[in-house]
C-alpha atoms as a PDB file:
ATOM      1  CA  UNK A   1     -51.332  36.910  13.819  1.00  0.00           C
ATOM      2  CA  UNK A   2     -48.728  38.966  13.304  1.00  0.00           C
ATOM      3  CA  UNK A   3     -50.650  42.032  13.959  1.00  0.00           C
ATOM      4  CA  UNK A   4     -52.155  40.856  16.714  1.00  0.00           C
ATOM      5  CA  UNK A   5     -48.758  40.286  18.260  1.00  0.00           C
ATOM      6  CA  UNK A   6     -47.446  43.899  17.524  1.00  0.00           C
ATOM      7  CA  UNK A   7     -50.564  45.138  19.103  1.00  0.00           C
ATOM      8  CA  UNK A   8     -50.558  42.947  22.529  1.00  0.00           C
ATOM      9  CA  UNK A   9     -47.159  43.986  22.668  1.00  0.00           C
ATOM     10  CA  UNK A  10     -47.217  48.134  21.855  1.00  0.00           C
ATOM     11  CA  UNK A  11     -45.265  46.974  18.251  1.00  0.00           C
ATOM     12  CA  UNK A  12     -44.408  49.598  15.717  1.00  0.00           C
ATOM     13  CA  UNK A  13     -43.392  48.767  11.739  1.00  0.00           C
ATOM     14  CA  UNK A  14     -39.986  50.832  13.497  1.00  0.00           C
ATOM     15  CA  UNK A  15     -39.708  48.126  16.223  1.00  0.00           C
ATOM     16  CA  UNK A  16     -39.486  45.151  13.772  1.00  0.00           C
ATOM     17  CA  UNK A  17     -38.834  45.864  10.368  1.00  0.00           C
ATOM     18  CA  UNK A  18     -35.057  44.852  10.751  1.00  0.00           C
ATOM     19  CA  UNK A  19     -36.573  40.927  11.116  1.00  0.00           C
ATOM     20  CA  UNK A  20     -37.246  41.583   7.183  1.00  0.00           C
ATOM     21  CA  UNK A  21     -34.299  43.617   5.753  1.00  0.00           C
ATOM     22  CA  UNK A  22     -36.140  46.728   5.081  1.00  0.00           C
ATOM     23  CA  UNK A  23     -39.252  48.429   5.825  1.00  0.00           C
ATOM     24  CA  UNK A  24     -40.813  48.469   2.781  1.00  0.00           C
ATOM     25  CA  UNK A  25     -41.104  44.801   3.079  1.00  0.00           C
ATOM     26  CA  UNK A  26     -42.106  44.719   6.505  1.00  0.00           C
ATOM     27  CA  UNK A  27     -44.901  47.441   5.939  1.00  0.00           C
ATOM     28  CA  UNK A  28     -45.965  45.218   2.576  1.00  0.00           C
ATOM     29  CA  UNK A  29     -46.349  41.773   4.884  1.00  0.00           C
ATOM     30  CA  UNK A  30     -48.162  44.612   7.241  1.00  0.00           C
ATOM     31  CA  UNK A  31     -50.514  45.198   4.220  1.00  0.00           C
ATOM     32  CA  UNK A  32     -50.943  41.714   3.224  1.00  0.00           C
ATOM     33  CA  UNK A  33     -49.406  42.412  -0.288  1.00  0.00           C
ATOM     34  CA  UNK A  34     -46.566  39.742   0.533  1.00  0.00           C
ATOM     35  CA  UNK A  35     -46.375  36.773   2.809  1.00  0.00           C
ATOM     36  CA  UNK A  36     -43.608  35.821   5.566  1.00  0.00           C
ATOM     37  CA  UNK A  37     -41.510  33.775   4.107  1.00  0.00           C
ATOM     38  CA  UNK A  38     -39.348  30.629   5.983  1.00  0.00           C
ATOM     39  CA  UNK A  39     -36.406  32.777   7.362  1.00  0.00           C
ATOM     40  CA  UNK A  40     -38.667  35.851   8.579  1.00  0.00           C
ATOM     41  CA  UNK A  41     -41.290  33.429   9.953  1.00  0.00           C
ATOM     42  CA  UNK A  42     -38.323  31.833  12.083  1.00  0.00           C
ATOM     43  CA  UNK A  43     -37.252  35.301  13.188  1.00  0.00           C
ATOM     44  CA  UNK A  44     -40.754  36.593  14.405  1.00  0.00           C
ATOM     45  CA  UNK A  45     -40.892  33.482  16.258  1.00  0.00           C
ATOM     46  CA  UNK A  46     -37.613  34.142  18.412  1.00  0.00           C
ATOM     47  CA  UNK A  47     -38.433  37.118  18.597  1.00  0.00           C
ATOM     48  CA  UNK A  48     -42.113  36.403  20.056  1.00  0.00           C
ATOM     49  CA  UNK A  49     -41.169  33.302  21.738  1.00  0.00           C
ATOM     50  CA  UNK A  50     -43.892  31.162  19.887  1.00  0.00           C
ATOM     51  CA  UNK A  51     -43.302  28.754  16.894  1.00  0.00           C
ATOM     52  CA  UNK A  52     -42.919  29.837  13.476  1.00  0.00           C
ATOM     53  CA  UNK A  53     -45.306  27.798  11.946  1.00  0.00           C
ATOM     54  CA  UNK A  54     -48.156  29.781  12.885  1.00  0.00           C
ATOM     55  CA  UNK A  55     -46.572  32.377  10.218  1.00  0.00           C
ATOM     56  CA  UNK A  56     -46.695  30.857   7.656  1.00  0.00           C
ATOM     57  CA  UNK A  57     -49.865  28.658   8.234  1.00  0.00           C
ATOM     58  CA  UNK A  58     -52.873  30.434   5.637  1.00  0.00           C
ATOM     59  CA  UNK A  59     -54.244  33.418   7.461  1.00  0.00           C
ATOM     60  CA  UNK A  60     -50.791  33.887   9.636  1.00  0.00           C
ATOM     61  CA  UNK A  61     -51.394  37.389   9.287  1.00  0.00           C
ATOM     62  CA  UNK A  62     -54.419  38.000  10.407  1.00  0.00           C
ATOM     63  CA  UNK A  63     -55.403  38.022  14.152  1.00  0.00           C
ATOM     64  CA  UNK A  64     -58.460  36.265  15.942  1.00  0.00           C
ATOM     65  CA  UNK A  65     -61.868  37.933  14.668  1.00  0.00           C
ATOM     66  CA  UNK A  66     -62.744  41.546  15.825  1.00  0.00           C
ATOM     67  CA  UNK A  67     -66.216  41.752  17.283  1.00  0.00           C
END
């Protein structure tokens, strides 16, 4: 999901990593090595305008299916 938004949106790691503290732990949510936790979820969903839930629902990360 969160991809997904960055993308629809012409998102860089640079234009959001301040939502997690650091980069490093923006590019490992990025990467799927760590998951968005309560605070950060609640952030990205100011900051998107959409509820927070849907980061940290299982899969949050990941957009719709590519064909």
């Amino acid at each position: 999901m969160l991809r997904s938004l960055m993308d629809d949106n012409g998102l860089r790691l640079q234009d959001i990593w301040q939502i997690f503290g650091s980069q490093g732990v923006a590019s490992e949510v990025l990467n799927e090595k760590r998951t968005i936790s309560r605070i950060p979820a609640r952030k990205l969903g100011d900051f998107f305008k959409i509820d927070p839930q849907v980061f940290l629902e299982k899969g949050g990360m990941k957009g719709p299916p590519r064909s």
